[in-house]
Protein backbone atom coordinates (compact mmCIF):
# COMPACT_ATOMS: atom_id res chain seq x y z
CA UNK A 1 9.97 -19.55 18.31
CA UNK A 2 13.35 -18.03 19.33
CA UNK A 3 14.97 -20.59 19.03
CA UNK A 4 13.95 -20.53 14.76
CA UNK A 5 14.88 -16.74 14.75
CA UNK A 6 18.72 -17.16 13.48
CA UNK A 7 18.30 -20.23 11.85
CA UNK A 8 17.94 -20.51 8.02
CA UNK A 9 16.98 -24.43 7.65
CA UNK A 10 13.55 -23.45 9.31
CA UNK A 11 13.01 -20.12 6.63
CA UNK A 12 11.90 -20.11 3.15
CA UNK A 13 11.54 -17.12 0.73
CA UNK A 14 8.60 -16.59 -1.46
CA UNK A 15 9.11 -14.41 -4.12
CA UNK A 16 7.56 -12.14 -6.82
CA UNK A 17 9.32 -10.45 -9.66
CA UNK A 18 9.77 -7.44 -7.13
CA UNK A 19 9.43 -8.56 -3.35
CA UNK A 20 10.50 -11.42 -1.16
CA UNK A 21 8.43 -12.54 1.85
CA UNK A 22 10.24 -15.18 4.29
CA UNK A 23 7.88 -17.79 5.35
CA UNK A 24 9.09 -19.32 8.89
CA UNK A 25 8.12 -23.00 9.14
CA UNK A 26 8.38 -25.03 12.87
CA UNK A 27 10.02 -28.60 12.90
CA UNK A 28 7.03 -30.39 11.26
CA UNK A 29 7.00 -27.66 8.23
CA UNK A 30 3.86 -26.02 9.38
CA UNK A 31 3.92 -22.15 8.65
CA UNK A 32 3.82 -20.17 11.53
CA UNK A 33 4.98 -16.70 10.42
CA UNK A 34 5.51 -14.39 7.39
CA UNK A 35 7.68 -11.63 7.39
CA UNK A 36 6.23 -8.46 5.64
CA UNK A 37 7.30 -8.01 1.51
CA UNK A 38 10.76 -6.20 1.12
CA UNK A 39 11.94 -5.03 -2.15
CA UNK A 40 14.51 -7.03 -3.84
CA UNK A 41 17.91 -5.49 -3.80
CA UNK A 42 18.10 -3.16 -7.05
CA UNK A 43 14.45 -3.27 -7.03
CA UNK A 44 13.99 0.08 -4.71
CA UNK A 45 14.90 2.55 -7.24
CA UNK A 46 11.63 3.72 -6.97
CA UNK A 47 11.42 4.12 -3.25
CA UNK A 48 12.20 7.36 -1.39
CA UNK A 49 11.16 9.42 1.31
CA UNK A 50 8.87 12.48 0.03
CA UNK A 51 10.75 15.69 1.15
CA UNK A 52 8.00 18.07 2.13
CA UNK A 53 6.30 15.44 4.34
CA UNK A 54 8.49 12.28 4.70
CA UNK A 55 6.01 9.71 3.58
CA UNK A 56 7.97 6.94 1.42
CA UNK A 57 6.97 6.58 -1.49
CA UNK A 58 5.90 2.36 -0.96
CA UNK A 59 3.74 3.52 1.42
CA UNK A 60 0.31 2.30 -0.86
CA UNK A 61 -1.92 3.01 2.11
CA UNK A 62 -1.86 6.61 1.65
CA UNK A 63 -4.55 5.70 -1.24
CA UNK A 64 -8.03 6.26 -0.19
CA UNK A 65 -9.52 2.18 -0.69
CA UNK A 66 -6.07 0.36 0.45
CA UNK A 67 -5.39 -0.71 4.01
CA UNK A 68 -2.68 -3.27 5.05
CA UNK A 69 -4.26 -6.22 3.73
CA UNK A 70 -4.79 -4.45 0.24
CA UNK A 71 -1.33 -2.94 0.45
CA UNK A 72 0.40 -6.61 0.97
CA UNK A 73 -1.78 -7.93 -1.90
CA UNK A 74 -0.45 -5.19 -4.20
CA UNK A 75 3.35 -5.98 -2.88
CA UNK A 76 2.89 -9.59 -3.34
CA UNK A 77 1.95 -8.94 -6.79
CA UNK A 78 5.03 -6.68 -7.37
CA UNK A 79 3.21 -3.77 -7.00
CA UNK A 80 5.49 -1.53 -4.79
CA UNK A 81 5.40 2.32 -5.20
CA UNK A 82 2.86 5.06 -6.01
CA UNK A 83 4.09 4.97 -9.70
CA UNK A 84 3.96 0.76 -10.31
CA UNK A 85 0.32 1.63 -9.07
CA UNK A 86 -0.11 4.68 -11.09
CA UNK A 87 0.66 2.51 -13.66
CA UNK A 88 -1.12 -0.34 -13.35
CA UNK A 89 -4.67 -0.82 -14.81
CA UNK A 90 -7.67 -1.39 -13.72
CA UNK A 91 -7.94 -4.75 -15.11
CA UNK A 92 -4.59 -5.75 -13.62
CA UNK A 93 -5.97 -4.31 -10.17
CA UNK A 94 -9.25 -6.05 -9.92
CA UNK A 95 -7.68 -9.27 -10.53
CA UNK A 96 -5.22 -8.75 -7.40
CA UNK A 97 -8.35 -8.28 -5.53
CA UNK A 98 -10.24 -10.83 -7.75
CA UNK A 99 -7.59 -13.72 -6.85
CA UNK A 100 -8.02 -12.90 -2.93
CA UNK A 101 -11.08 -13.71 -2.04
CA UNK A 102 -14.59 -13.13 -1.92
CA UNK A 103 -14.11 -10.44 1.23
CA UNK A 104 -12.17 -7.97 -1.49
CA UNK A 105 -15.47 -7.74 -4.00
CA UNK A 106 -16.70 -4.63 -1.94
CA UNK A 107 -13.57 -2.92 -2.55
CA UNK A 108 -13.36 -0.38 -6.06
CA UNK A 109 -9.71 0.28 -7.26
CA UNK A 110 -11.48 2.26 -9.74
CA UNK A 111 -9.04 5.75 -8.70
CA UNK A 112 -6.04 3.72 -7.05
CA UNK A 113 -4.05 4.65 -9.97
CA UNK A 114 -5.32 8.28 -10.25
CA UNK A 115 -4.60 8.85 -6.75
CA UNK A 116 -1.02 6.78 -6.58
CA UNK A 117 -0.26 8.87 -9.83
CA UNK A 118 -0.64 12.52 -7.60
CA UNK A 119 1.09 10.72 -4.60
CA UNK A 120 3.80 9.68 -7.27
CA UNK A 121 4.16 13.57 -8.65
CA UNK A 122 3.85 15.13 -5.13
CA UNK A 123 0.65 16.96 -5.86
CA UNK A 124 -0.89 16.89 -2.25
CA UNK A 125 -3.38 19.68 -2.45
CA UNK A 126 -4.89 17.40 -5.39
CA UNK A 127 -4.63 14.73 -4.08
CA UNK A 128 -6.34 15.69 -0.56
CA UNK A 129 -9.21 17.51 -3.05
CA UNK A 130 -9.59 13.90 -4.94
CA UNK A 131 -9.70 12.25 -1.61
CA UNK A 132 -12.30 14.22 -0.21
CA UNK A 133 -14.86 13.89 -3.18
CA UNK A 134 -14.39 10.17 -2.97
CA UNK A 135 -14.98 9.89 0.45
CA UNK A 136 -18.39 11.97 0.08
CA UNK A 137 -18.96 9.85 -2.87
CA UNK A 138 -21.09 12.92 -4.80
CA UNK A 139 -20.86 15.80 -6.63
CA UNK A 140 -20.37 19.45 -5.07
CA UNK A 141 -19.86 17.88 -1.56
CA UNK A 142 -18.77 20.35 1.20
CA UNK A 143 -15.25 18.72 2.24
CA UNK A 144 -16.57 18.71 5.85
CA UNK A 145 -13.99 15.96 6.71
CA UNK A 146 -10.56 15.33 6.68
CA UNK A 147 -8.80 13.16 3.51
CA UNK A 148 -6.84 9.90 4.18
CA UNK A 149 -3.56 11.90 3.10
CA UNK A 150 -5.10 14.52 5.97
CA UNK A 151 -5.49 11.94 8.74
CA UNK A 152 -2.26 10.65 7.93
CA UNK A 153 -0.40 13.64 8.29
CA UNK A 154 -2.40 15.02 11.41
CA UNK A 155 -1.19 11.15 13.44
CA UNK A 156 2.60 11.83 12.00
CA UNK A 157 2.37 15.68 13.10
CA UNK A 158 2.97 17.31 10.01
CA UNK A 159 -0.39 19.08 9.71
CA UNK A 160 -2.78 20.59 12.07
CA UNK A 161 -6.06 19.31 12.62
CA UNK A 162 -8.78 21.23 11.06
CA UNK A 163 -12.10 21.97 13.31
């Protein structure tokens, strides 16, 4: 495979309105690697690093519901920052997850946008309180555990664990 890595005849881009994704192909044209999405140049206006705790702002997975796989769907549908997802409906989201597969039905992006749309505005307390009722998945629940924004945090060492 090193011997593909600098040459361009064995690469080609697939691209959304918003990302590119090289696609490296071996001698017979068979894919054997993807790169991960990048923004397009002039496309990243939206991206930055948060100040207060230096999580960028394309960083989908700090959403309680998206993991890697989610987060590449989103990207591949052009869906980059915490605002394009703030934005984006629920209609619009359930047919990323729709057009993926029948191993995405269990997931709900019922509160992606909410929560993208507190990540987006920097409200962290809210958005660790929102986290931590959907994870209980009921009313009045205790907060006994920590939020996906908290676990986060904790493995980059910006917050403290809580006991």
């Amino acid at each position: 495979m090193l011997r593909l890595k600098d040459n361009d005849n064995y690469y080609t881009n697939k691209e959304t309105d918003q990302s590119v994704t090289k696609i490296l192909r071996d001698e017979t044209g068979r894919e054997i690697g993807r790169s991960c999405s990048t923004a397009k140049t002039g496309s990243n206006d939206g991206i930055y690093k948060d100040e207060v705790y230096g999580i960028k702002s394309d960083n989908l997975q700090v959403v309680e519901g998206i993991g890697p796989k989610i987060n590449q769907l989103l990207r591949d549908a052009g869906i980059i920052t915490w605002r394009q997802l703030s934005n984006a409906s629920l209609e619009e989201l359930q047919t990323v997850l729709d057009n993926a597969g029948p191993n995405y039905k269990i997931h709900n992006p019922k509160s992606w946008s909410r929560q993208a749309k507190l990540a987006a505005d920097k409200k962290w307390d809210e958005l660790i309180t929102l986290q931590k009722a959907l994870g209980a998945g009921v009313d009045n629940y205790k907060h006994a555990t920590d939020s996906k924004l908290e676990k986060l945090l904790i493995r980059k060492g910006k917050l403290k664990a809580s006991k």
